[in-house]
Structures are given as structure tokens and as C-alpha cells.
Protein backbone atom coordinates (compact mmCIF):
# COMPACT_ATOMS: atom_id res chain seq x y z
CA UNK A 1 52.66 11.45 -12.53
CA UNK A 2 54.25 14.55 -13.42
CA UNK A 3 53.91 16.38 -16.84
CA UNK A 4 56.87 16.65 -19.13
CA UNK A 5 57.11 20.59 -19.94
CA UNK A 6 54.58 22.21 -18.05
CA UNK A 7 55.27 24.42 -15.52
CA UNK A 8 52.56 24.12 -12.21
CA UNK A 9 51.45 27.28 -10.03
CA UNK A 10 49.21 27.72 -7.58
CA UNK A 11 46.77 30.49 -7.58
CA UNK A 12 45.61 31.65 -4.00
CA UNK A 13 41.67 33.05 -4.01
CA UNK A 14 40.67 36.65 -2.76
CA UNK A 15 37.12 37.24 -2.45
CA UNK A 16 34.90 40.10 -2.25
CA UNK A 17 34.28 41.59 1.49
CA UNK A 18 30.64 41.31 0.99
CA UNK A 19 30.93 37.42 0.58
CA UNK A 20 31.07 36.87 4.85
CA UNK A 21 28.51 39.49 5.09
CA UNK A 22 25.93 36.40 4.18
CA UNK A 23 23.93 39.24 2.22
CA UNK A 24 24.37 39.24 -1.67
CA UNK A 25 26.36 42.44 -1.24
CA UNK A 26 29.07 39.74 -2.66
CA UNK A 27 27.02 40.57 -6.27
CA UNK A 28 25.95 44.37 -5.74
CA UNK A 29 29.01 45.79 -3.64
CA UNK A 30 26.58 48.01 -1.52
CA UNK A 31 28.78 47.30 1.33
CA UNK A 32 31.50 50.05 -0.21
CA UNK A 33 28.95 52.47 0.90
CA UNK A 34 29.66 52.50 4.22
CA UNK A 35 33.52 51.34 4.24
CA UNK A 36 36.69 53.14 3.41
CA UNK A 37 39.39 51.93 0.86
CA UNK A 38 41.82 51.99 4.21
CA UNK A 39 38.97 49.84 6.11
CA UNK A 40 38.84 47.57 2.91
CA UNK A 41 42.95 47.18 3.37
CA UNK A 42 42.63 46.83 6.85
CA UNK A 43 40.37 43.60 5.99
CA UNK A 44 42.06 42.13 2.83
CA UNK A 45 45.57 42.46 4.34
CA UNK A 46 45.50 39.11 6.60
CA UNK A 47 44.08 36.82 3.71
CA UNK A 48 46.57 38.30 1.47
CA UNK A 49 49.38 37.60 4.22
CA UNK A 50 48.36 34.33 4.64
CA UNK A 51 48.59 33.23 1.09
CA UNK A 52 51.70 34.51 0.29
CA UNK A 53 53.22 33.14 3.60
CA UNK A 54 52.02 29.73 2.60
CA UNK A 55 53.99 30.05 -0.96
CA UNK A 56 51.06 30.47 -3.25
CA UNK A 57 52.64 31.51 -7.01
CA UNK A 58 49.69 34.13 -7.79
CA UNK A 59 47.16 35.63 -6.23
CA UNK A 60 43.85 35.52 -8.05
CA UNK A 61 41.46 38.95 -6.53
CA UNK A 62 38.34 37.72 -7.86
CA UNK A 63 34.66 38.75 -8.56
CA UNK A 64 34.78 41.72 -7.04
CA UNK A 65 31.67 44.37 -7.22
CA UNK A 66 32.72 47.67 -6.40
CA UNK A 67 36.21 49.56 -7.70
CA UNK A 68 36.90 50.67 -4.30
CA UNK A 69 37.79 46.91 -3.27
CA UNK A 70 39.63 46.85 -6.34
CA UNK A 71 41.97 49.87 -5.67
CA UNK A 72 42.12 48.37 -1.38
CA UNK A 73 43.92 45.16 -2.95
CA UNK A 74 45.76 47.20 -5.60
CA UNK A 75 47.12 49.54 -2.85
CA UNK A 76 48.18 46.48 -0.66
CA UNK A 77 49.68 44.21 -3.59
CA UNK A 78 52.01 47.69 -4.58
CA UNK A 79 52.82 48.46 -1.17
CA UNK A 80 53.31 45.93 0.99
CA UNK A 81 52.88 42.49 -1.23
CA UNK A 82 55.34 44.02 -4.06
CA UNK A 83 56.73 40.62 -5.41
CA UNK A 84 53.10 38.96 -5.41
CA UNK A 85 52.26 38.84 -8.91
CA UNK A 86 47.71 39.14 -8.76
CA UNK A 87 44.95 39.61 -11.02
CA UNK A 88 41.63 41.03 -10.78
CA UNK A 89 38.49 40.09 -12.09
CA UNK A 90 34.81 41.82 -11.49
CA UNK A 91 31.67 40.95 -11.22
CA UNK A 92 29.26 43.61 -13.46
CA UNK A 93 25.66 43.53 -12.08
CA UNK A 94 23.82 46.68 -12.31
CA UNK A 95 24.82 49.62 -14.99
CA UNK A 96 27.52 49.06 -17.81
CA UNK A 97 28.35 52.73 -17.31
CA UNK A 98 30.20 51.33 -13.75
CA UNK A 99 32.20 48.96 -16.12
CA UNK A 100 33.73 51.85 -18.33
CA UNK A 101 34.43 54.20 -15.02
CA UNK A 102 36.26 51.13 -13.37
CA UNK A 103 38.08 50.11 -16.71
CA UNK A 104 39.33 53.90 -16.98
CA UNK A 105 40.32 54.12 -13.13
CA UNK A 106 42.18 50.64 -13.70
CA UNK A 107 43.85 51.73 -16.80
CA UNK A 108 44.99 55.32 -14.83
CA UNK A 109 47.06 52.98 -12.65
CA UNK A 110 49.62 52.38 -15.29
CA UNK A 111 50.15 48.90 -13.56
């Protein structure tokens, strides 16, 4: 059954690095710590490959804990994935203060 006047898409899923670390560094980003933005790219770039290869509409960057993560996809998806339309969401743990520094660094990117 198909519906009359609704357009389908299909949002792939991007997950935080921490989330194969089997840790909870998925929730508290403490992984950022000891990676690079680059090393973050360097890990992101063969999921995000992968999904648009396969055709997915969107890619949905989810949950993520840390703004570094955040700017590794950003880089990527302006660079190198430039007709992959994304969003971001985050997950906010610890100090509200890291919500306001990441919502000013996001809103810097004029994206």
C-alpha cells in the first residue's frame, strides 16, 4: 500500500564513537580526550560512505556527547559528502554550560 501525497525518505544512523568502545563513553564523550577531530574523521568517514553509497535520503548524526565529534562529521559532510543533506542531535549529560559552548560553536558555522 502506498500513501497518496506523502513523500518517503530514508534516514541513515551515525552514532557516537564511544558506542563500540562497550564503555558508556557513548553518554559522557570522555573518549574525545584522547582522539583528534582528524582521528574522529578518519573513523566516521567509512559509515558515512557506506550510507550514502547505499542511497540513503538523509543522514541522521545522532546522540552525540562531545562537540569535537560534532565538528569530525561536520567537516566530512562539507567536504567530502557535500550533497548529503544530515542533522545532528546531542546527548547533554554532565554541565549545561557544555550545551551553550556547543550551541555557540554550532551557530559560528553559519551552516
Amino acid at each position: 500500500h502506498q500513501p497518496v501525497g506523502r513523500e518517503v525518505q530514508i534516514a541513515g544512523s551515525v552514532g557516537p564513537y564511544g558506542a563500540c568502545q562497550h564503555d558508556g563513553s557513548e553518554y559522557t564523550g570522555d573518549y574525545v580526550d584522547h582522539m583528534t577531530q582528524q582521528e574522529l574523521e578518519v573513523w566516521h568517514r567509512p559509515r558515512l560512505r557506506t550510507l550514502v553509497e547505499c542511497g540513503v535520503d538523509l543522514v541522521a548524526c545522532e546522540t552525540l556527547p562531545a562537540l569535537t565529534e560534532a565538528l569530525a562529521l561536520v567537516h566530512l559532510l562539507t567536504t567530502e559528502f557535500t550533497d548529503t543533506r544530515a542533522w545532528i542531535s546531542f546527548s547533554c549529560r554532565v554541565r549545561p554550560s557544555s550545551l551553550i559552548t556547543t550551541t555557540q560553536a554550532v551557530d559560528k558555522l553559519k551552516l
